[in-house]
Protein backbone atom coordinates (compact mmCIF):
# COMPACT_ATOMS: atom_id res chain seq x y z
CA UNK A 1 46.41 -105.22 76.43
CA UNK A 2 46.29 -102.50 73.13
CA UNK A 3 45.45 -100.00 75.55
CA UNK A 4 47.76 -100.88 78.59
CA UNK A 5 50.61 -100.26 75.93
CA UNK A 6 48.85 -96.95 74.72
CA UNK A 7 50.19 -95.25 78.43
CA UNK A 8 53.82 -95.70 78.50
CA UNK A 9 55.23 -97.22 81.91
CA UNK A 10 56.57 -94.62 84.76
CA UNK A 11 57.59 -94.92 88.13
CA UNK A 12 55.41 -93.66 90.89
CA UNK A 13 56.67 -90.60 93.24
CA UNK A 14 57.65 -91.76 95.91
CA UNK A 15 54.33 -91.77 98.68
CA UNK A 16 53.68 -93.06 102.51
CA UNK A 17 50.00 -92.20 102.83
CA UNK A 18 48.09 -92.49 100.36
CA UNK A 19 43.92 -91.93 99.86
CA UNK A 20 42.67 -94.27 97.21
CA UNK A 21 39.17 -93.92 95.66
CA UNK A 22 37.36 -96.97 94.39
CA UNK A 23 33.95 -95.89 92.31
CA UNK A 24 30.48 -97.43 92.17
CA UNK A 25 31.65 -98.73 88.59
CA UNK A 26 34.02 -100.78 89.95
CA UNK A 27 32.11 -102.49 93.07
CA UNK A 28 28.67 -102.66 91.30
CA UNK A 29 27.58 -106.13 89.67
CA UNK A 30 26.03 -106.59 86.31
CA UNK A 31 23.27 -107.97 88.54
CA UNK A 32 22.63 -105.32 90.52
CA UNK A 33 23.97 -105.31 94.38
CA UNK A 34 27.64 -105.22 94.87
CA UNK A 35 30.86 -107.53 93.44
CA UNK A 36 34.36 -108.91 94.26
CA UNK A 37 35.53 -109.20 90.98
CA UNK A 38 37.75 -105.64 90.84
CA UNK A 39 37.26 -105.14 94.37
CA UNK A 40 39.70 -108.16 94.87
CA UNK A 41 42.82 -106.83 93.12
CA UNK A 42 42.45 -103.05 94.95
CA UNK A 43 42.15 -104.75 97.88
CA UNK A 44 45.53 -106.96 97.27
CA UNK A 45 47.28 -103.83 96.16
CA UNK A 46 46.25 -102.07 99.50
CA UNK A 47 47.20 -104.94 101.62
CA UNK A 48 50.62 -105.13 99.88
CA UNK A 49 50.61 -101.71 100.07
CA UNK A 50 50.36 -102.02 104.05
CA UNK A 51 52.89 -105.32 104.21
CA UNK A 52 55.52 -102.30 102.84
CA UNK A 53 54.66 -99.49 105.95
CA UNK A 54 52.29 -97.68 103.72
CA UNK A 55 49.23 -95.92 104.63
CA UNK A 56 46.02 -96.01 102.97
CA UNK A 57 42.45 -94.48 103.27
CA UNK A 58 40.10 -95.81 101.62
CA UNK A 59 37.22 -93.81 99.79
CA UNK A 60 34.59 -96.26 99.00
CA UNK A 61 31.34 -96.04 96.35
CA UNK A 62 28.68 -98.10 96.41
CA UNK A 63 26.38 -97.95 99.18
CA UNK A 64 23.40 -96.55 96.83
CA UNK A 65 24.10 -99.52 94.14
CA UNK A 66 23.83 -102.08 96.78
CA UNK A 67 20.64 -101.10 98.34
CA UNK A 68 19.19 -100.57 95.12
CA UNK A 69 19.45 -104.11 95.53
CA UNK A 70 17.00 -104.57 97.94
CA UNK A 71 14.62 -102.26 97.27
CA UNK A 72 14.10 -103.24 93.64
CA UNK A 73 11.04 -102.15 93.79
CA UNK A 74 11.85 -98.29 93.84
CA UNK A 75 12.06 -97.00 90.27
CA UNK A 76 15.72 -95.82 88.45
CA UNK A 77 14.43 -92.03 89.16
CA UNK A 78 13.93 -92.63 93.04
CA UNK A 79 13.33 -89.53 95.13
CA UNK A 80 15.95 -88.43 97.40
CA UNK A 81 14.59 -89.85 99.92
CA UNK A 82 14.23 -93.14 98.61
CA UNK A 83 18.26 -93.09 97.71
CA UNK A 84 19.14 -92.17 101.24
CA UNK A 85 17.13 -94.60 102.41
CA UNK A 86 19.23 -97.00 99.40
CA UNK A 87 22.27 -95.40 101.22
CA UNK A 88 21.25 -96.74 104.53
CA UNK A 89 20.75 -99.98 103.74
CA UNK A 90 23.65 -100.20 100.96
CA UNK A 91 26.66 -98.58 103.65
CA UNK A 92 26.69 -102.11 105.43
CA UNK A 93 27.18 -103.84 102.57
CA UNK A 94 29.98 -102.01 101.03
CA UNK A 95 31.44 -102.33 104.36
CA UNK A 96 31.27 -106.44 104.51
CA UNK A 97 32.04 -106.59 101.31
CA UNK A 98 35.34 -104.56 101.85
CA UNK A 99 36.15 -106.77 104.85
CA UNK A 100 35.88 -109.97 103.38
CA UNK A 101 39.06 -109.07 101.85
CA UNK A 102 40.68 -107.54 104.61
CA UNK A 103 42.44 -109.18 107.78
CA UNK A 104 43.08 -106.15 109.77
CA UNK A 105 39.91 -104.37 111.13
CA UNK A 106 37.91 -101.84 108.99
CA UNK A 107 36.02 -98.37 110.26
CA UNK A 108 33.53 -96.42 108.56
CA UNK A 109 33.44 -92.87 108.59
CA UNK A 110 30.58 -91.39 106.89
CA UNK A 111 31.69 -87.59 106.12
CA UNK A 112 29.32 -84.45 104.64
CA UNK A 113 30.32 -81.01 103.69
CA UNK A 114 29.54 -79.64 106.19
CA UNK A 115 31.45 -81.82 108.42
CA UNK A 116 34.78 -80.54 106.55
CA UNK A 117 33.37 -77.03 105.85
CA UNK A 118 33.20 -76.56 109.92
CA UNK A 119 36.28 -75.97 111.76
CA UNK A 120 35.63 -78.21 114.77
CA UNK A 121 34.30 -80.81 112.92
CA UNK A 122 37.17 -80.61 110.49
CA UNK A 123 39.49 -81.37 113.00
CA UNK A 124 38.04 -83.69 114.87
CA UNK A 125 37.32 -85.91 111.50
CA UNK A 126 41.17 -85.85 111.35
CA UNK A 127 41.64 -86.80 114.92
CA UNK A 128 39.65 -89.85 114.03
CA UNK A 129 41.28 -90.43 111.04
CA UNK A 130 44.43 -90.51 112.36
CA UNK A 131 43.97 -92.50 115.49
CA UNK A 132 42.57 -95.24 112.93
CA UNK A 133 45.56 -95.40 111.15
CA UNK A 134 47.92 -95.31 114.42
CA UNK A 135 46.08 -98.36 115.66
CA UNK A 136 46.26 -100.19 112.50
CA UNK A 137 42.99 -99.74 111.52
CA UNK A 138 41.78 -98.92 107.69
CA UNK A 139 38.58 -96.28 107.50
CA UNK A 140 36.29 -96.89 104.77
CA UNK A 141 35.54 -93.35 104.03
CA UNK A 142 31.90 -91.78 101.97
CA UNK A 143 29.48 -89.49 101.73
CA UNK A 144 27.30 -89.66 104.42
CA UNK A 145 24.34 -90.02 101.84
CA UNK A 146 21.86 -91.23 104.46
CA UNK A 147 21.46 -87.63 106.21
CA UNK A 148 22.77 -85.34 103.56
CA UNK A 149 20.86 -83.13 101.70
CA UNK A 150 21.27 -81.00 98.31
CA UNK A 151 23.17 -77.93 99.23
CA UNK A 152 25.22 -79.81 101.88
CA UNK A 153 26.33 -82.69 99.71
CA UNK A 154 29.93 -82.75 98.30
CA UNK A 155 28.30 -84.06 95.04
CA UNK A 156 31.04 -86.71 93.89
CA UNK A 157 33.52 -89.20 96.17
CA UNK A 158 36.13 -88.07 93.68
CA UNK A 159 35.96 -84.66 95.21
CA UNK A 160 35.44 -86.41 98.59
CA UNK A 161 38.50 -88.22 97.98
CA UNK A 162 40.80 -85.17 97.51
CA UNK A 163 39.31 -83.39 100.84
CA UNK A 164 39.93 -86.30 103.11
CA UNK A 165 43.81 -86.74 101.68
CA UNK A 166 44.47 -83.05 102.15
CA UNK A 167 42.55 -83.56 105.85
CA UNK A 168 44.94 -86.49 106.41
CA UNK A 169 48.01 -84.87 104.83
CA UNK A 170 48.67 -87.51 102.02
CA UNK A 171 51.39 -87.65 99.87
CA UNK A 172 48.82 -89.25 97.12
CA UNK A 173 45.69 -89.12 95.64
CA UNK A 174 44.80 -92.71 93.97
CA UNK A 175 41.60 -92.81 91.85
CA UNK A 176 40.68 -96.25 90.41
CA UNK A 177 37.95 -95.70 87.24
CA UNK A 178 36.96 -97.76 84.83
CA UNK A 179 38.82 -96.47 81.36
CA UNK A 180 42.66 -96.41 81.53
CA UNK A 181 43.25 -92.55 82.32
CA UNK A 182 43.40 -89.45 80.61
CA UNK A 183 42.78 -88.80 77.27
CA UNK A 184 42.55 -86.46 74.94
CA UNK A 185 39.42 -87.20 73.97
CA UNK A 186 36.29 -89.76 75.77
CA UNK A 187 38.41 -92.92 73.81
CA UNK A 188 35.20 -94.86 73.94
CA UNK A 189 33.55 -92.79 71.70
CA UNK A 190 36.44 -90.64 69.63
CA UNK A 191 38.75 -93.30 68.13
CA UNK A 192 41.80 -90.50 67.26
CA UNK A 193 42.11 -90.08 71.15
CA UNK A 194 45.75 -90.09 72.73
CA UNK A 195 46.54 -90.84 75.86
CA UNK A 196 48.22 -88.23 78.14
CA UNK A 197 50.45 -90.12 80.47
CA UNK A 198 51.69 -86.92 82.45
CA UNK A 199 49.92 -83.59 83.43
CA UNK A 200 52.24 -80.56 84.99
CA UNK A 201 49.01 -78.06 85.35
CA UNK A 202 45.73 -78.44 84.94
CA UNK A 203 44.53 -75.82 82.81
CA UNK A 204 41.53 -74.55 80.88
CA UNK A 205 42.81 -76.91 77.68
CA UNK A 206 43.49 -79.66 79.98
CA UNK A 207 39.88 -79.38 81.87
CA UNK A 208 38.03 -79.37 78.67
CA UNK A 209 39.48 -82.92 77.78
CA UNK A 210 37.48 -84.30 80.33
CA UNK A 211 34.21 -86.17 78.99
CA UNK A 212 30.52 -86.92 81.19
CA UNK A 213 30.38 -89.93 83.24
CA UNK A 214 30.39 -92.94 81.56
CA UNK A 215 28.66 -95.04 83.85
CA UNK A 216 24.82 -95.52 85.01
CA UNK A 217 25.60 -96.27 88.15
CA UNK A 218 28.42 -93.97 89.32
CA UNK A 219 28.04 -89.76 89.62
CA UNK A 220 31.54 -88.75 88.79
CA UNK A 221 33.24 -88.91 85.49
CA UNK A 222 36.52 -87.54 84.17
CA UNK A 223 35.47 -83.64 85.03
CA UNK A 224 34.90 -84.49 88.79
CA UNK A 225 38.08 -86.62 88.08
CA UNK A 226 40.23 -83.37 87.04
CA UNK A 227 38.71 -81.31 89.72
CA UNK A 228 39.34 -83.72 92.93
CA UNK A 229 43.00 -83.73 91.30
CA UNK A 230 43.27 -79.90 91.22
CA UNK A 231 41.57 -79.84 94.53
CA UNK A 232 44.76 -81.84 96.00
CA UNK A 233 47.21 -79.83 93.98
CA UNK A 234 46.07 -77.04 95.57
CA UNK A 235 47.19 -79.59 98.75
CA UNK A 236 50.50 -79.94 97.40
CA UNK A 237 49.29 -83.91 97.00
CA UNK A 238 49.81 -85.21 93.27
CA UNK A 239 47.20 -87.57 91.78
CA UNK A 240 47.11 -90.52 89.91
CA UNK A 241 44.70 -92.39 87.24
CA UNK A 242 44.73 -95.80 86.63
CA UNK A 243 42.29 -98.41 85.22
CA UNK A 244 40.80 -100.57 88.24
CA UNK A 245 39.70 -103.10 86.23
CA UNK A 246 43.03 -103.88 84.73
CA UNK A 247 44.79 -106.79 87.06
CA UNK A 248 48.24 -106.26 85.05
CA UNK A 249 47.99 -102.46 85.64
CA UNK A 250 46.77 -103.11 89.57
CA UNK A 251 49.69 -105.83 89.80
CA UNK A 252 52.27 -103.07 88.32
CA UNK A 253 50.95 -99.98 90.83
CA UNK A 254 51.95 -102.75 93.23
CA UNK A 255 55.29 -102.25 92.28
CA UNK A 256 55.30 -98.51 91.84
CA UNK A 257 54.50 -98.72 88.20
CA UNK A 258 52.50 -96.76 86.53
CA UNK A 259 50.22 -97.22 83.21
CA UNK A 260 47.88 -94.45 83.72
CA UNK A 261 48.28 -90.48 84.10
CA UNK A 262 49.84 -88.60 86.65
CA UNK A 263 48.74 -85.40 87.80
CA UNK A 264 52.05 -83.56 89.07
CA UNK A 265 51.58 -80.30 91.39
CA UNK A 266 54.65 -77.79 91.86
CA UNK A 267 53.39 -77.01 95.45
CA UNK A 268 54.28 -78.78 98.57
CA UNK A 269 52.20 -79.43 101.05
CA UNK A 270 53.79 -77.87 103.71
CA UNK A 271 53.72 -74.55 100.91
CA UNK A 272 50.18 -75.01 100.50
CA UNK A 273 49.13 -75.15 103.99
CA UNK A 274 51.25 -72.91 105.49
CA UNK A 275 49.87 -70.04 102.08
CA UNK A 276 46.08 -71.36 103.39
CA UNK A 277 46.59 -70.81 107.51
CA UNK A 278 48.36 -67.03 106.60
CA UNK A 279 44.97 -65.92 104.52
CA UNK A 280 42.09 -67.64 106.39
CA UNK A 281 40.28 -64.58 108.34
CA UNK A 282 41.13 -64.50 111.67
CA UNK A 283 38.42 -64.29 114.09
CA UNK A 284 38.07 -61.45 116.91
CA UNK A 285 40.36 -62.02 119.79
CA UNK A 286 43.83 -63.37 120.42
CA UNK A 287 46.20 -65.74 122.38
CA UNK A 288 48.43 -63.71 124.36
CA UNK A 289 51.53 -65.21 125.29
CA UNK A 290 54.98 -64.29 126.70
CA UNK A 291 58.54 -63.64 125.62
CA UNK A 292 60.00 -67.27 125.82
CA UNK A 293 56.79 -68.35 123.94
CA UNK A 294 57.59 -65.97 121.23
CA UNK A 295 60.79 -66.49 120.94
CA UNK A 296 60.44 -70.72 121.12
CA UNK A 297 57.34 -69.75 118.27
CA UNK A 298 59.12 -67.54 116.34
CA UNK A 299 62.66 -69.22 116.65
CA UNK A 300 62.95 -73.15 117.24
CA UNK A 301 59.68 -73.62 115.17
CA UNK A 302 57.91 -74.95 118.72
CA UNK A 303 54.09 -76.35 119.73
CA UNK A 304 52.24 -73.13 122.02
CA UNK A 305 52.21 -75.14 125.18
CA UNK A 306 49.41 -73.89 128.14
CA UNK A 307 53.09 -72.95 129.85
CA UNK A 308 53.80 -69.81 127.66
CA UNK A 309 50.17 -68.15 127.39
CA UNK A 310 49.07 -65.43 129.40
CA UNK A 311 45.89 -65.30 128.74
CA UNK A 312 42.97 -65.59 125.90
CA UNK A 313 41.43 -62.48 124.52
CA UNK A 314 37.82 -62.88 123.06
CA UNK A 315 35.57 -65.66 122.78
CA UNK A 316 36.92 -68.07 119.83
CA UNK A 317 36.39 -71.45 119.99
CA UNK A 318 38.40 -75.00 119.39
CA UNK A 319 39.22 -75.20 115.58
CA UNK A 320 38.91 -71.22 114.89
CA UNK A 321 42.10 -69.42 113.06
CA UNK A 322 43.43 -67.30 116.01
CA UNK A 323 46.39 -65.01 116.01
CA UNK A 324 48.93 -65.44 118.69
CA UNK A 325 50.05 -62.02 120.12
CA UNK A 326 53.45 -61.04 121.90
CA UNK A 327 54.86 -58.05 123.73
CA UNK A 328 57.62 -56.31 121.82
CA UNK A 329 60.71 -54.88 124.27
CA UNK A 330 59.10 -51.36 124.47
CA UNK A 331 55.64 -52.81 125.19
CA UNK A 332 53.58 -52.99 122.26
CA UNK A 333 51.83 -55.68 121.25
CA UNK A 334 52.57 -57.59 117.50
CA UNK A 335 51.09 -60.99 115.98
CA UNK A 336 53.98 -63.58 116.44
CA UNK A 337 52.11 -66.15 114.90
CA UNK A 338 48.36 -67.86 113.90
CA UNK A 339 46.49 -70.79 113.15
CA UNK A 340 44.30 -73.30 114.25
CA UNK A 341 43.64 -73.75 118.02
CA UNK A 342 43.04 -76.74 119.48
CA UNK A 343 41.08 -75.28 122.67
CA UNK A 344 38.71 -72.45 123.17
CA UNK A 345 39.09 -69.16 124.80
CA UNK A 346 37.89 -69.98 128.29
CA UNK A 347 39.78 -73.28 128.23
CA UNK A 348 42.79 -71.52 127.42
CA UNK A 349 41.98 -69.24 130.50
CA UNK A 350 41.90 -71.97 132.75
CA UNK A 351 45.27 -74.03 131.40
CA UNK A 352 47.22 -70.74 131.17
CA UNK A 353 50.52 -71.17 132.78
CA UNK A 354 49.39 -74.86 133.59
CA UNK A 355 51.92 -77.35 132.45
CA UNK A 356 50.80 -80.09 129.74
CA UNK A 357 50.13 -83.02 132.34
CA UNK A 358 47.89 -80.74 133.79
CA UNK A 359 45.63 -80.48 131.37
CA UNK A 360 43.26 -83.57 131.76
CA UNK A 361 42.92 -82.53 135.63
CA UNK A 362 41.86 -78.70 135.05
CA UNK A 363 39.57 -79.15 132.24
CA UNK A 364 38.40 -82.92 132.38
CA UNK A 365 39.01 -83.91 129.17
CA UNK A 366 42.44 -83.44 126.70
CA UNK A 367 42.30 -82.47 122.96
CA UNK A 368 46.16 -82.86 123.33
CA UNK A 369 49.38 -81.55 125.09
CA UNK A 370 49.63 -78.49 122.92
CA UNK A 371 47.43 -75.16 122.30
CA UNK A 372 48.28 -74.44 119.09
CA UNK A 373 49.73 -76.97 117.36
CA UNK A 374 52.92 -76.02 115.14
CA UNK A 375 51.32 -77.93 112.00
CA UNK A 376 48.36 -75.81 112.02
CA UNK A 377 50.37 -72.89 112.60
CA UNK A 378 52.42 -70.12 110.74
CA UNK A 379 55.22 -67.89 111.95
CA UNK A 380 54.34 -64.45 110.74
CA UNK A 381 57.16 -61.19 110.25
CA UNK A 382 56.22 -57.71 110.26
CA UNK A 383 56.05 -57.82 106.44
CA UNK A 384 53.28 -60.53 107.11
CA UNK A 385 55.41 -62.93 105.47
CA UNK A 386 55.97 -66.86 105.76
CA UNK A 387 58.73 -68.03 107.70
């Protein structure tokens, strides 16, 4: 308890959706393979977590520990290869091992970078992600470390962690580690070490506080830490640290209690999206719509529906950043809006003027009612400016 009482006690922002990010030190057994012992209490906090409306992803470690298991054979410096093929066998276990705990159903969704780094794939991850969570189902996210290679790999599930909440629009970034949260020095080997129980900005200062990783079996330690938490800053999402192996301080997050750090950010994520859609390149081409479109776009904050477009200049496809282009009074063309589309340019040829139920029966297949969708979209003045 001397270093539960080190982090004074704070309330929790308030959250609905929350990603929370259990690490390989937590889940792996002095044994080898994979344990219950922490693994319980995270999983009681989630489920009370549900039983209150809340959302939460889970972003799970410990495939490579668990098939380490079962190929003890393999030395600790194993090829890549051989800790894919660890991977493979160790994703099924972290899996059963969640569920045990669990009543409601559980879905794995192995992820790379370059699943999140391409558009399509991007939004199709969140498509899946969210029609999980709308049927009541939890995903189990990782790194897909079967199939992944070097220069594709996001390198860390704390990073990992931070993508998927700003794919799935959290409100909060939970990370669950083994010490008790940020210091100002590695407290396990620099006794003068104080505890910083709130951070407003991560600077340089700040950054340099954070020690190597502190455990054999995980990859992350307080850097990758600090960066996933600057990475969902940059979301508008704040961040918290707590100590996973700590019941009292799992029992207390139950209750919105904090003994850890939080990581505040002074952007919302409505501010931080809306700053990323304006500045993404656009690619060549356009969605040409009329005046009511324009107006409902620019004016009652409105979905593009396939009722309002004209027609689809270029050949962009589903999940490229597209500028939406209207006819001024005397003719001339300006950029009303832009973001993400949802369909390509020759699907958007063939469901111009079409109305929404028609969608399914021109194109045999929906990615929704809408075009553009108004939460991947910004309303653009002739300045160029937010609205």
């Amino acid at each position: 308890m001397t270093q539960l009482r080190k982090f004074r006690q704070q309330t929790v922002p308030p959250w609905r959706r929350a990603v929370l990010k259990v690490g390989s030190s937590l889940l792996a057994a002095d044994s080898g393979g994979l344990s219950t012992r922490h693994a319980l209490g995270l999983a009681q906090f989630i489920a009370s977590c549900h039983a209150s409306g809340r959302e939460v992803v889970l972003v799970s470690s410990g495939a490579v520990a668990a098939g380490r298991l079962l190929m003890q054979h393999l030395p600790e410096d194993a090829s890549n290869a051989a800790r894919q093929a660890m991977a493979a066998l160790g994703q099924t276990q972290t899996v059963a091992l969640w569920q045990r705990l669990f009543d409601r159903p559980l879905a794995q969704v192995l992820l790379t970078h370059d699943d999140l780094r391409n558009r399509r794939r991007y939004l199709n991850a969140r498509a899946t992600l969210s029609e999980l969570l709308a049927l009541n189902v939890m995903p189990v996210v990782n790194e897909n470390d079967t199939v992944a290679v070097d220069e594709l790999t996001l390198g860390d599930n704390d990073n990992l962690a931070a993508i998927v909440a700003a794919l799935i629009d959290a409100d909060m970034l939970l990370i669950a580690t083994d010490i008790d949260g940020l210091y100002t020095a590695d407290p396990r080997s620099n006794p003068d070490a104080q505890p910083i129980d709130e951070v407003h900005e991560l600077t340089a200062e700040i950054m340099g506080m954070a020690g190597a990783a502190g455990s054999r079996v995980g990859t992350g330690g307080m850097r990758t830490k600090l960066e996933a938490a600057e990475k969902a800053a940059a979301a508008g999402i704040q961040t918290i640290l707590f100590n996973g192996r700590d019941n009292e301080v799992v029992n207390l997050l139950s209750r919105d209690l904090l003994h850890g750090t939080l990581l505040r950010t002074s952007a919302t994520r409505m501010q931080a999206r809306k700053y990323w859609l304006l500045h993404v390149p656009a690619v060549p081409g356009c969605i040409h719509v009329d005046a009511g479109a324009a107006r409902a776009l620019s004016e009652g904050g409105a979905s593009l529906l396939p009722k309002g477009v004209i027609d689809a200049v270029g050949e962009f496809q589903r999940g490229d950043m597209v500028e939406i282009v209207g006819d001024s009074p005397d003719g001339e063309p300006y950029v009303v809006a832009r973001g993400i589309t949802q369909y390509g340019a020759a699907e958007i040829n063939q469901l111009a003027r079409s109305h929404t139920r028609d969608i399914r029966q021109k194109l045999g297949y929906s990615y929704g009612e809408s075009v553009m969708h108004r939460d991947d979209m910004v309303i653009t003045t002739d300045s160029g400016v937010i609205s």
